[in-house]
N, C-alpha and C. Protein backbone atom coordinates (compact mmCIF):
# COMPACT_ATOMS: atom_id res chain seq x y z
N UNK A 1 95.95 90.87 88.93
CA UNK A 1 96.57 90.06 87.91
C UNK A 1 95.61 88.92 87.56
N UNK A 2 95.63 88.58 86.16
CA UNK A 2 94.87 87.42 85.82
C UNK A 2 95.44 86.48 85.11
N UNK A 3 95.55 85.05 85.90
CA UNK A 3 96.81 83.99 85.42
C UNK A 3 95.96 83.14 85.22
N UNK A 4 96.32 82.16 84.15
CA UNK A 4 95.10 81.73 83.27
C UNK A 4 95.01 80.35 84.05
N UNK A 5 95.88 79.82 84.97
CA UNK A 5 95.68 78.66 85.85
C UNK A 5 96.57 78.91 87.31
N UNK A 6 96.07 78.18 88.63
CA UNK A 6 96.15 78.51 89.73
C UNK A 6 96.45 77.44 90.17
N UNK A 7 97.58 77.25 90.43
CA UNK A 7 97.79 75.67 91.70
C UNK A 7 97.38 75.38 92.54
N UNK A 8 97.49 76.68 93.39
CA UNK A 8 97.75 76.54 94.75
C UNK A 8 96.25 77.94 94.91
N UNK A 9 95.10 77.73 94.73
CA UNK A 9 93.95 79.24 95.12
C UNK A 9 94.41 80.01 96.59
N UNK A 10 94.07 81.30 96.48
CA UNK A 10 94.54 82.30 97.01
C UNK A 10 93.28 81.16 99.06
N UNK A 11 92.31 80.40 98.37
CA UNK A 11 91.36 79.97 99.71
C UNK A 11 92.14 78.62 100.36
N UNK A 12 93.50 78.21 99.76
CA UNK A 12 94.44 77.29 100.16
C UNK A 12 95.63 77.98 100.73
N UNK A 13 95.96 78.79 101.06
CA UNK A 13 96.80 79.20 101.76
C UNK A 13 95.84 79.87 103.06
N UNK A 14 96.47 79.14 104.05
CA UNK A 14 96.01 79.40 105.64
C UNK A 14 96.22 80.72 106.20
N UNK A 15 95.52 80.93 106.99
CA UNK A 15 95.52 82.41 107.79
C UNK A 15 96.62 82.56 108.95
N UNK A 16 98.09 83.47 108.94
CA UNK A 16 98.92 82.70 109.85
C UNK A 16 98.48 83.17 111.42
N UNK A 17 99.19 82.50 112.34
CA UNK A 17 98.90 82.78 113.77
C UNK A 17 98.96 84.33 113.66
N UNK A 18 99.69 84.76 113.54
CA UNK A 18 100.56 85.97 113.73
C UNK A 18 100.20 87.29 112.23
N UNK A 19 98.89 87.89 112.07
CA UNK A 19 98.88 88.27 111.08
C UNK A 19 99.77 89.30 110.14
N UNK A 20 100.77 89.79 110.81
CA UNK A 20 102.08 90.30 110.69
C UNK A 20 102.66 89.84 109.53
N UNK A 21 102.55 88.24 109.56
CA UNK A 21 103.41 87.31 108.64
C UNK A 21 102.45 86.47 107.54
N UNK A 22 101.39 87.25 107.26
CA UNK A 22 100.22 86.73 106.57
C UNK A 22 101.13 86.89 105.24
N UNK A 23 101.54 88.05 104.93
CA UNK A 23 102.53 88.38 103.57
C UNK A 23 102.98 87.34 103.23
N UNK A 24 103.98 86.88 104.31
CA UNK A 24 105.34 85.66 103.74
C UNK A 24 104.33 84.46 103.24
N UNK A 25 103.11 84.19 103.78
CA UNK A 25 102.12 83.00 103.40
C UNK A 25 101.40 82.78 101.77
N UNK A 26 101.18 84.37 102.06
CA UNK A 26 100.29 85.23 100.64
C UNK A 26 101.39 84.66 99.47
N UNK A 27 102.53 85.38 100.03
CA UNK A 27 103.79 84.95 98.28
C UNK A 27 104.18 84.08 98.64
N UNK A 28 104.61 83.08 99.62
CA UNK A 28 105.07 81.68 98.75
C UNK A 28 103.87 81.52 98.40
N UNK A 29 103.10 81.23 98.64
CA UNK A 29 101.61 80.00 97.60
C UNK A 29 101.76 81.07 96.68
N UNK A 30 101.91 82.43 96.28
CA UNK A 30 102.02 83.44 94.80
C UNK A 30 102.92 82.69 94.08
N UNK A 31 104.15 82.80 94.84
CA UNK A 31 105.62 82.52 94.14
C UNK A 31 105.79 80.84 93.62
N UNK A 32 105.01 80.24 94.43
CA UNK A 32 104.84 78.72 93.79
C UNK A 32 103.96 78.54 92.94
N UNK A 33 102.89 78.99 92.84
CA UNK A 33 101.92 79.37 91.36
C UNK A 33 102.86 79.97 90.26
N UNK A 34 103.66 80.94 90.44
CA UNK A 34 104.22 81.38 89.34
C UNK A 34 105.31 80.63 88.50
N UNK A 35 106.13 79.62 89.67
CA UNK A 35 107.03 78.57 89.16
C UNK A 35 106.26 77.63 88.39
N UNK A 36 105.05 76.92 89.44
CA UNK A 36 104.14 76.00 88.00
C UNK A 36 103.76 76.23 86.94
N UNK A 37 103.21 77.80 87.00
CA UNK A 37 102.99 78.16 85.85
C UNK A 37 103.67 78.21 84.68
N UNK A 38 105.11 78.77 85.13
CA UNK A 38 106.19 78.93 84.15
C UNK A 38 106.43 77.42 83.77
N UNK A 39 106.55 76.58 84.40
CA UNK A 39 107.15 74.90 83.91
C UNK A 39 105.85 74.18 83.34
N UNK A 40 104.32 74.79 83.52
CA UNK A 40 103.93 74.52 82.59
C UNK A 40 103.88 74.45 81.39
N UNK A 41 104.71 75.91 80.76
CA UNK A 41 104.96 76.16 79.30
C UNK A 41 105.63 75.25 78.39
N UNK A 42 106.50 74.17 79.11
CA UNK A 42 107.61 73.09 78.83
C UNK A 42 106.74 72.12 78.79
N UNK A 43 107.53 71.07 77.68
CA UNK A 43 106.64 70.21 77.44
C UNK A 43 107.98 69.40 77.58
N UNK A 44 107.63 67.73 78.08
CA UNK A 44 108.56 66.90 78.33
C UNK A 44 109.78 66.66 77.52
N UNK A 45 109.24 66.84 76.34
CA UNK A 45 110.70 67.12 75.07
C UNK A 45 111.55 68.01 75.02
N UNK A 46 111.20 69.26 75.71
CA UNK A 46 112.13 70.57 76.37
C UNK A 46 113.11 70.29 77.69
N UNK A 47 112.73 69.00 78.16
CA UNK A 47 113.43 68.81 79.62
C UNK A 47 115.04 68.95 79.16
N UNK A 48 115.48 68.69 78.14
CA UNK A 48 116.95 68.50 78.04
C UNK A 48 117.21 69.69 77.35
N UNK A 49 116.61 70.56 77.37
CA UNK A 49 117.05 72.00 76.39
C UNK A 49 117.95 72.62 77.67
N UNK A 50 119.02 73.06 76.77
CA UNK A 50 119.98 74.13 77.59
C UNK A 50 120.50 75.06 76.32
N UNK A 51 120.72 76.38 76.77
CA UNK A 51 120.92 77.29 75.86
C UNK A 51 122.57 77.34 75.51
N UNK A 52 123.11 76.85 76.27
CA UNK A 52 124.42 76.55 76.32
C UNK A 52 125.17 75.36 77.14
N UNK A 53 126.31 75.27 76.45
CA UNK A 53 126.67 73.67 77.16
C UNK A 53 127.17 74.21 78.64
N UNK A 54 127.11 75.11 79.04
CA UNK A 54 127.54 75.51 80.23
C UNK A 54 126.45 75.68 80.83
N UNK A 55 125.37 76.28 80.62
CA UNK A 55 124.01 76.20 81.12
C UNK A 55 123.59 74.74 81.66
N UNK A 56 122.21 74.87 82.68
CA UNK A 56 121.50 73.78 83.42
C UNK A 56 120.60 73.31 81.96
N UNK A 57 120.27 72.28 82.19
CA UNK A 57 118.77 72.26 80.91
C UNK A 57 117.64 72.31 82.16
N UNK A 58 116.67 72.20 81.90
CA UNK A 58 115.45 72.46 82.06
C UNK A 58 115.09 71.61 83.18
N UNK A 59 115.46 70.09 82.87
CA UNK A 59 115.56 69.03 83.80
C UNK A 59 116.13 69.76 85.20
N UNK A 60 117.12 69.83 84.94
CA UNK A 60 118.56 70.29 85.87
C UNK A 60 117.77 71.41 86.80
N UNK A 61 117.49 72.31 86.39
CA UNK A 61 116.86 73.82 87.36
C UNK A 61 115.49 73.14 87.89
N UNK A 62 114.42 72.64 87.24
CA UNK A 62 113.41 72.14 88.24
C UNK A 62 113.73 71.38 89.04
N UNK A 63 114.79 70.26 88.88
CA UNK A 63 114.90 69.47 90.34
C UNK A 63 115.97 69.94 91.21
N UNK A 64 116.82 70.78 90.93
CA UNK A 64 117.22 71.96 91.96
C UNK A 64 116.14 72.80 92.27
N UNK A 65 115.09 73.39 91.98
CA UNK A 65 114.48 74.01 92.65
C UNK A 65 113.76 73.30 93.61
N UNK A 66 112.85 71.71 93.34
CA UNK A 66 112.23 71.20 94.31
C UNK A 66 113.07 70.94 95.28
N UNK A 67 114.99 70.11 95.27
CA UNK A 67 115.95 70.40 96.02
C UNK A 67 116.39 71.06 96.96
N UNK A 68 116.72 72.59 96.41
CA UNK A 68 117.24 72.88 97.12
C UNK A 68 116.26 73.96 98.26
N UNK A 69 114.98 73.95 97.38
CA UNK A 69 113.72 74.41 98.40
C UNK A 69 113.48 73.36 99.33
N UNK A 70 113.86 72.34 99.45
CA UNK A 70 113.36 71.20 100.64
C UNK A 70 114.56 71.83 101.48
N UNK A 71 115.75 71.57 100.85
CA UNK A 71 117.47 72.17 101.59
C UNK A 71 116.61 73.45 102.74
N UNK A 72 116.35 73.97 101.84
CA UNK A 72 116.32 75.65 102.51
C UNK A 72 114.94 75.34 103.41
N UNK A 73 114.15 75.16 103.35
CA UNK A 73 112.91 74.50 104.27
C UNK A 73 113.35 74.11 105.70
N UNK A 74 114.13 72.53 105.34
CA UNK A 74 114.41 71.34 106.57
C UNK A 74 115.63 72.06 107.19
N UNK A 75 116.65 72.18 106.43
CA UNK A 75 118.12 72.54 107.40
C UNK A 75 117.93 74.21 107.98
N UNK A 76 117.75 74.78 107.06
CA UNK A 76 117.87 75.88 107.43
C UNK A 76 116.37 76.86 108.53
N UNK A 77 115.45 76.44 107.78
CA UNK A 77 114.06 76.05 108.42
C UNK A 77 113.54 76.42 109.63
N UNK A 78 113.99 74.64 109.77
CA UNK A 78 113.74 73.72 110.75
C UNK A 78 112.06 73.39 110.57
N UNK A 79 111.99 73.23 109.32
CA UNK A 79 110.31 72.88 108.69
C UNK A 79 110.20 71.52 108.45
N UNK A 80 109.45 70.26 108.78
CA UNK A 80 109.59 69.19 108.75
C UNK A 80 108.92 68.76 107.14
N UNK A 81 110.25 68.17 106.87
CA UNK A 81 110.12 67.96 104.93
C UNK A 81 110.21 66.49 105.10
N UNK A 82 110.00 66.00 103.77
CA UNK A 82 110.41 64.55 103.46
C UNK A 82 111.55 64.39 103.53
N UNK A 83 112.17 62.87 102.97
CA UNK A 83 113.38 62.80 102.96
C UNK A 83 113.86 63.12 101.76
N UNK A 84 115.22 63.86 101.63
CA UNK A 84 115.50 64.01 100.27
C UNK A 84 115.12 63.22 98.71
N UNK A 85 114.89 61.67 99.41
CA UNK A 85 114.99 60.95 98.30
C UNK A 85 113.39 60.65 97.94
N UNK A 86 112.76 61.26 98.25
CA UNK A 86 111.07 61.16 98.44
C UNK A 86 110.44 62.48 97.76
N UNK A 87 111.59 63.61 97.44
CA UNK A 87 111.17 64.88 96.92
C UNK A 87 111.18 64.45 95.33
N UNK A 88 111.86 64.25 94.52
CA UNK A 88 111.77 63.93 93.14
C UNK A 88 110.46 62.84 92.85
N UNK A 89 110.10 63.33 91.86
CA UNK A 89 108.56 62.06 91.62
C UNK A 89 109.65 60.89 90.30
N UNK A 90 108.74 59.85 90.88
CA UNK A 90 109.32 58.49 89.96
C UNK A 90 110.06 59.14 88.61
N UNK A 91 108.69 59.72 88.03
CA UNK A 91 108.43 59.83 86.43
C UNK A 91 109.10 61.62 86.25
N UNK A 92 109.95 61.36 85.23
CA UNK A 92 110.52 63.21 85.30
C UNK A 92 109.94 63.37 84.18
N UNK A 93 108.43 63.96 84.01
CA UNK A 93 107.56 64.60 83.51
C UNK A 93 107.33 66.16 83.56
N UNK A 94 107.18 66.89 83.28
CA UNK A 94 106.52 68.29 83.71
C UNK A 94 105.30 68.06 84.50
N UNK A 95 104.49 67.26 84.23
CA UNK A 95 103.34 67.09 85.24
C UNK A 95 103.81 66.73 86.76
N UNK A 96 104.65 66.29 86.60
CA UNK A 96 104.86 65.55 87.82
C UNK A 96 105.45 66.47 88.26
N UNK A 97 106.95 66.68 87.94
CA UNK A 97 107.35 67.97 88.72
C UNK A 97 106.31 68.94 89.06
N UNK A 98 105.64 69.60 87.88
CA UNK A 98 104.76 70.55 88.76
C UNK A 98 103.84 69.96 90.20
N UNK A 99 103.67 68.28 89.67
CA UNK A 99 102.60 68.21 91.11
C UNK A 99 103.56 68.18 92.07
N UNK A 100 104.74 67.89 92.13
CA UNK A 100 105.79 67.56 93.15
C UNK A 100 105.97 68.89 93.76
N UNK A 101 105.96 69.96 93.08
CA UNK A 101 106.21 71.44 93.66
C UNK A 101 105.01 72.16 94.52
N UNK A 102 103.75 71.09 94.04
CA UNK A 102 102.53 71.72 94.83
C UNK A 102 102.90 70.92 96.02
N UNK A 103 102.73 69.44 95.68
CA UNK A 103 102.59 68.64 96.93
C UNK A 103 103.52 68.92 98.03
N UNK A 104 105.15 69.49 97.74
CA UNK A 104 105.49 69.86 98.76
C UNK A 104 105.19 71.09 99.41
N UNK A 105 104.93 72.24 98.54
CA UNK A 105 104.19 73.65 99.20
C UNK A 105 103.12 73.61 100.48
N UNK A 106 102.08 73.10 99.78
CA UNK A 106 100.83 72.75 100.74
C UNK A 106 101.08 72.90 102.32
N UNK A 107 102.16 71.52 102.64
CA UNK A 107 102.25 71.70 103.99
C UNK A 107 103.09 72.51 104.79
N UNK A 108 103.88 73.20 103.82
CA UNK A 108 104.88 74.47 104.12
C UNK A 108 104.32 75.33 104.68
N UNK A 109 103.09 75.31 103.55
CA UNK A 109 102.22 76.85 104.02
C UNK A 109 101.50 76.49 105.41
N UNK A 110 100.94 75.01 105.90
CA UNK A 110 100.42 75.03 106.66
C UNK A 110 101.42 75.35 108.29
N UNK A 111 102.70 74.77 107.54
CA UNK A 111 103.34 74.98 109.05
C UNK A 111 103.79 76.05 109.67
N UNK A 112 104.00 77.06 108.24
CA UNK A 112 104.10 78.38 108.60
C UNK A 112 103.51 79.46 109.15
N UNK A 113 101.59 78.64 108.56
CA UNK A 113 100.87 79.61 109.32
C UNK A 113 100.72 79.51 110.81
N UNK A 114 100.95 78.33 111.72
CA UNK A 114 101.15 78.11 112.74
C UNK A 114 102.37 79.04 113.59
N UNK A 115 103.23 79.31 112.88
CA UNK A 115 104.57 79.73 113.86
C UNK A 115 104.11 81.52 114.17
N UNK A 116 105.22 81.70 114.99
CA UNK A 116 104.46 83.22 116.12
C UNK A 116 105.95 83.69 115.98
N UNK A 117 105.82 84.88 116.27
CA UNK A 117 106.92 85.75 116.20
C UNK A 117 108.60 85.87 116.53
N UNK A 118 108.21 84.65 117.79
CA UNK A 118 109.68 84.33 118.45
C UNK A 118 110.65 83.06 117.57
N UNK A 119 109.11 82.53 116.55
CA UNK A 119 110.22 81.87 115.72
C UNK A 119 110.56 82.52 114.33
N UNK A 120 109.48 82.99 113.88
CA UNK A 120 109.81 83.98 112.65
C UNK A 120 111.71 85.04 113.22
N UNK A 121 111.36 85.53 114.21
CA UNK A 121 112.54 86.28 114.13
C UNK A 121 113.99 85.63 114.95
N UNK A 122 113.84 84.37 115.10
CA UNK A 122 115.27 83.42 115.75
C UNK A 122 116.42 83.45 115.01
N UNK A 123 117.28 83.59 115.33
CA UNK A 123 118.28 83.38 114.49
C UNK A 123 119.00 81.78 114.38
N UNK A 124 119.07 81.37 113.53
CA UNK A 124 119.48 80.12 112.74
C UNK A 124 120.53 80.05 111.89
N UNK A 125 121.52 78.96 112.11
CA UNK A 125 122.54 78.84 111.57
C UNK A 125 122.26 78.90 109.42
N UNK A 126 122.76 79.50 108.66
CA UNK A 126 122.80 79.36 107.32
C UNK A 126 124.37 79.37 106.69
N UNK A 127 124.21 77.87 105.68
CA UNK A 127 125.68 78.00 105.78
C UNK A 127 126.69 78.30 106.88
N UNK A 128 127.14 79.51 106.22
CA UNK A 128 128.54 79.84 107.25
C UNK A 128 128.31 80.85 107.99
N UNK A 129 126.84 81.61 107.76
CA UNK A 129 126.89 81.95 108.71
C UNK A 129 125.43 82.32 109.54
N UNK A 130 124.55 83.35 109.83
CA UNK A 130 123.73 83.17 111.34
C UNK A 130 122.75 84.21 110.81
N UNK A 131 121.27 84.37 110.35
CA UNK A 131 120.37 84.96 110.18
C UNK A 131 119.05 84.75 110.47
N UNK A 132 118.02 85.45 110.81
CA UNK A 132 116.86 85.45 111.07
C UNK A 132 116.36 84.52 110.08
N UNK A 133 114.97 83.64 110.81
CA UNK A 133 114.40 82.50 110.60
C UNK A 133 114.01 83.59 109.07
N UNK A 134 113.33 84.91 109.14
CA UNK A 134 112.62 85.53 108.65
C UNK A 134 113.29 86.11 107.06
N UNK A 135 114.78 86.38 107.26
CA UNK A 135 115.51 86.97 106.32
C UNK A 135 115.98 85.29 105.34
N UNK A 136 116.21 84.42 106.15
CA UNK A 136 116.30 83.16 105.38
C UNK A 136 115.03 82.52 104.65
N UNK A 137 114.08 82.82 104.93
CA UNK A 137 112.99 82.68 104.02
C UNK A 137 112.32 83.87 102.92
N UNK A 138 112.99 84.90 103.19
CA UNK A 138 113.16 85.67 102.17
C UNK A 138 113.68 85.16 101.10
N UNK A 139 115.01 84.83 101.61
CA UNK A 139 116.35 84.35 100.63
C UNK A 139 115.83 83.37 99.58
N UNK A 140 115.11 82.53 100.45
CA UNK A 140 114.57 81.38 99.43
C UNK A 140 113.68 81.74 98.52
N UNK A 141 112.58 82.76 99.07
CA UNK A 141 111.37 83.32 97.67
C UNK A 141 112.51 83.67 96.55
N UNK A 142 113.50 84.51 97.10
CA UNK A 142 114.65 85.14 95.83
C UNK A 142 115.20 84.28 95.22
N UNK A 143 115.82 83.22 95.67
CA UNK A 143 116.28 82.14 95.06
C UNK A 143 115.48 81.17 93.96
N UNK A 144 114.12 81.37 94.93
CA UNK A 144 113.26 80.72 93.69
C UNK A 144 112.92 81.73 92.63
N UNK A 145 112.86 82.64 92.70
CA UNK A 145 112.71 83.85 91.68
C UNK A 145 113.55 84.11 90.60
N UNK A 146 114.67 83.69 91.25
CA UNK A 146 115.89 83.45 90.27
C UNK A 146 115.64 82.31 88.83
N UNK A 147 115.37 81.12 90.01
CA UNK A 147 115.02 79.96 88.70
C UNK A 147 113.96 79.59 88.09
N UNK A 148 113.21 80.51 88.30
CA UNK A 148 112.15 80.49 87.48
C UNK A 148 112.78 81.65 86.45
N UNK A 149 113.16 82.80 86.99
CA UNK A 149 113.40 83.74 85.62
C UNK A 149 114.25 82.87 84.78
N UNK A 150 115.49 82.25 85.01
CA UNK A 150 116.01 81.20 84.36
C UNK A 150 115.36 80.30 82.96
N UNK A 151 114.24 80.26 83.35
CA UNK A 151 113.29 79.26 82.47
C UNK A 151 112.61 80.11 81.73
N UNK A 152 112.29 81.42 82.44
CA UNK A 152 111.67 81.88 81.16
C UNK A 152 112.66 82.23 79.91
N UNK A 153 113.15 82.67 80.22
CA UNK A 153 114.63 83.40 78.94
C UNK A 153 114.44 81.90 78.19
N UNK A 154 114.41 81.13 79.02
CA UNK A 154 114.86 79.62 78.17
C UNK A 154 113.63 79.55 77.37
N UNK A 155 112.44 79.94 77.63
CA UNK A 155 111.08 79.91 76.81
C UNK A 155 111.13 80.79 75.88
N UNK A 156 111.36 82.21 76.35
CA UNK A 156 111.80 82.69 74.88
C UNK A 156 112.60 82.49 73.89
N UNK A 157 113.72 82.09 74.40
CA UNK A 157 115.09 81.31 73.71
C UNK A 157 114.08 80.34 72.82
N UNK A 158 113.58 79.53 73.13
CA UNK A 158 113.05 78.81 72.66
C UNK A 158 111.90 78.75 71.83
N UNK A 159 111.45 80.38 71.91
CA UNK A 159 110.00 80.73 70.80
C UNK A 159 108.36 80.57 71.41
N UNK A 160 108.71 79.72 73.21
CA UNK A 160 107.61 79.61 73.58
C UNK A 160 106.70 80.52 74.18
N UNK A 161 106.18 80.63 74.53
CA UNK A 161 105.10 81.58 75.63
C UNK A 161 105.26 81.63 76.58
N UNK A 162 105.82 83.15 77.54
CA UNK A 162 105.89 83.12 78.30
C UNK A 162 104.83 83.80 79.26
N UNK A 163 104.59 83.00 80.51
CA UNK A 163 103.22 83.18 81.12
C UNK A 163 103.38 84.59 81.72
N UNK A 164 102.28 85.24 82.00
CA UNK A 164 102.12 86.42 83.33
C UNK A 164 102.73 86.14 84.99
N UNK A 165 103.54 86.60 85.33
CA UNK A 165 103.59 86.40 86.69
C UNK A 165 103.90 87.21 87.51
N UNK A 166 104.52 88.36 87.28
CA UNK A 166 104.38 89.85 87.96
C UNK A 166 103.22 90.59 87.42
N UNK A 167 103.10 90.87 86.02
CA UNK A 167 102.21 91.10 85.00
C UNK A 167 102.35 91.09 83.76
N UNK A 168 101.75 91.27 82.91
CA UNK A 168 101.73 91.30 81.30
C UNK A 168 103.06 90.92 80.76
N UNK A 169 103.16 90.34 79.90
CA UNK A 169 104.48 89.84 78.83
C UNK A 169 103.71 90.25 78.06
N UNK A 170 105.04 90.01 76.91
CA UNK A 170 104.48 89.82 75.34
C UNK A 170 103.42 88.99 74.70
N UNK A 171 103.12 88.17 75.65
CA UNK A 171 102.67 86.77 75.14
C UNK A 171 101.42 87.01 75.70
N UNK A 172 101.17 87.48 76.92
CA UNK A 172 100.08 87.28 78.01
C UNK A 172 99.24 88.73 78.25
N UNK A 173 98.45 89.55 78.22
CA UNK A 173 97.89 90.49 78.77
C UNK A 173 96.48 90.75 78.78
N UNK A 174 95.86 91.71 79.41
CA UNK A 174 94.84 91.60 79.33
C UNK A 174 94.15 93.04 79.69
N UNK A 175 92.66 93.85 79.63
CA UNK A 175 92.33 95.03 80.07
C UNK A 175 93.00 95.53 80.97
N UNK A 176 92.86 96.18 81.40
CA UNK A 176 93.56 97.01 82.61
C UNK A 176 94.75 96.99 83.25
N UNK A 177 95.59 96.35 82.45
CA UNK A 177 97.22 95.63 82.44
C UNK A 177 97.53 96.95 82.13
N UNK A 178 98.87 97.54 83.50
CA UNK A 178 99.16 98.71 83.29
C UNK A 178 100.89 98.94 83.55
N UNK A 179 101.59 97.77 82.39
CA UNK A 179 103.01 97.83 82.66
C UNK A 179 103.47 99.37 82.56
N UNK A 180 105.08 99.58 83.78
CA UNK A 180 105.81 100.90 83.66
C UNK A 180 106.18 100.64 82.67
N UNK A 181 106.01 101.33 81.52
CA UNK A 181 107.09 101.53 80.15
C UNK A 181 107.77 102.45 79.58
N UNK A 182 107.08 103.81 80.65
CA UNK A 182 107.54 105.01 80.35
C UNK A 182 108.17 106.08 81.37
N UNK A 183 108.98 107.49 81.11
CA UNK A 183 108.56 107.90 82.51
C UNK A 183 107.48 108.48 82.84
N UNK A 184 107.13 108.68 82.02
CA UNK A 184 105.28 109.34 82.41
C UNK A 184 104.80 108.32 83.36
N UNK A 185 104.25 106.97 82.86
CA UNK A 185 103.97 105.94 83.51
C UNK A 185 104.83 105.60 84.76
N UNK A 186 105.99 105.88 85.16
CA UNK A 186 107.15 105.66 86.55
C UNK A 186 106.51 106.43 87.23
N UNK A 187 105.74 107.86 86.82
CA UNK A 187 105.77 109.11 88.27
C UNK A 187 104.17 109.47 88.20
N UNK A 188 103.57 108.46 87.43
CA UNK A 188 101.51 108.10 87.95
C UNK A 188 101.89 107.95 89.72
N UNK A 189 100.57 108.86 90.53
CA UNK A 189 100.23 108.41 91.54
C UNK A 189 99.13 108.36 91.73
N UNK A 190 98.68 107.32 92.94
CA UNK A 190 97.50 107.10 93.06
C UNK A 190 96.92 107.24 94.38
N UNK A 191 96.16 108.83 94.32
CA UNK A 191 95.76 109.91 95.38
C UNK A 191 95.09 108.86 96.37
């Protein structure tokens, strides 16, 4: 894939103890590049766009995502975060949020690459009820996956450009970009 800017380079995410769990390291720093990327497309005058009065605006879903990713980090975790009131930056900019989403990643990734198997697979209280350290940090890549797709619809809604982040859009592609679009293309293998 070729994404036309990188937050977080593939030589900033650490090598974990346990190379087993190098994956979970690899996609969050992926999956947090792809959220900046996407909230790059927004420009500070978009922060209050909502597609409906029942809908979040724009504001609303990025600082639930830096939120409730600290939530899902510290409580559920047990990853040492800031204090809640230290996660939002002064200024509610798009710049800022995006740096706010790097600055907290960074040391996520570092603490994760440290942990070994007996904590990856512990079970930990969530909500109401009791899952692996490992399946709860799943939950969270999905969760963030969620609100970022959120924003894009809102970019198209809105006429803007939406970036590459699995691969190719409408907006974004490039040589050797080889979206499924067909079934021919579903049942390609590669000997």
């Amino acid at each position: 894939m070729r994404y036309e800017s990188t937050a977080i380079p593939d030589e900033q995410v650490p090598r974990a103890r346990e190379s087993i769990f190098q994956h979970a390291l690899d996609t969050y720093g992926s999956e947090s590049n792809k959220v900046v990327s996407v909230w790059g497309e927004f420009k500070d005058a978009d922060l209050a766009f909502r597609p409906h009065e029942k809908s979040s605006t724009v504001l609303e879903i990025m600082q639930h995502q830096l939120l409730s990713e600290r939530r899902f980090f510290a409580e559920f975790l047990g990853v040492p975060e800031p204090a809640p009131g230290a996660v939002l930056p002064a200024e509610m900019s798009v710049a800022e949020l995006r740096a706010a989403m790097v600055r907290l990643a960074l040391p996520r990734l570092a603490f994760l690459a440290e942990r070994d198997s007996a904590w990856w697979l512990a079970t930990v209280p969530f909500f109401d009820v009791e899952r692996q350290r490992v399946w709860v940090f799943w939950r969270r890549v999905l969760h963030t996956a969620h609100h970022r797709t959120q924003l894009t619809v809102y970019l198209r809604l809105m006429g803007e450009k939406v970036p590459a982040t699995y691969g190719p859009t409408a907006d974004v592609t490039w040589q050797g970009a080889d979206p499924t679009l067909s079934v021919e293309a579903a049942g390609r293998r590669k000997a």
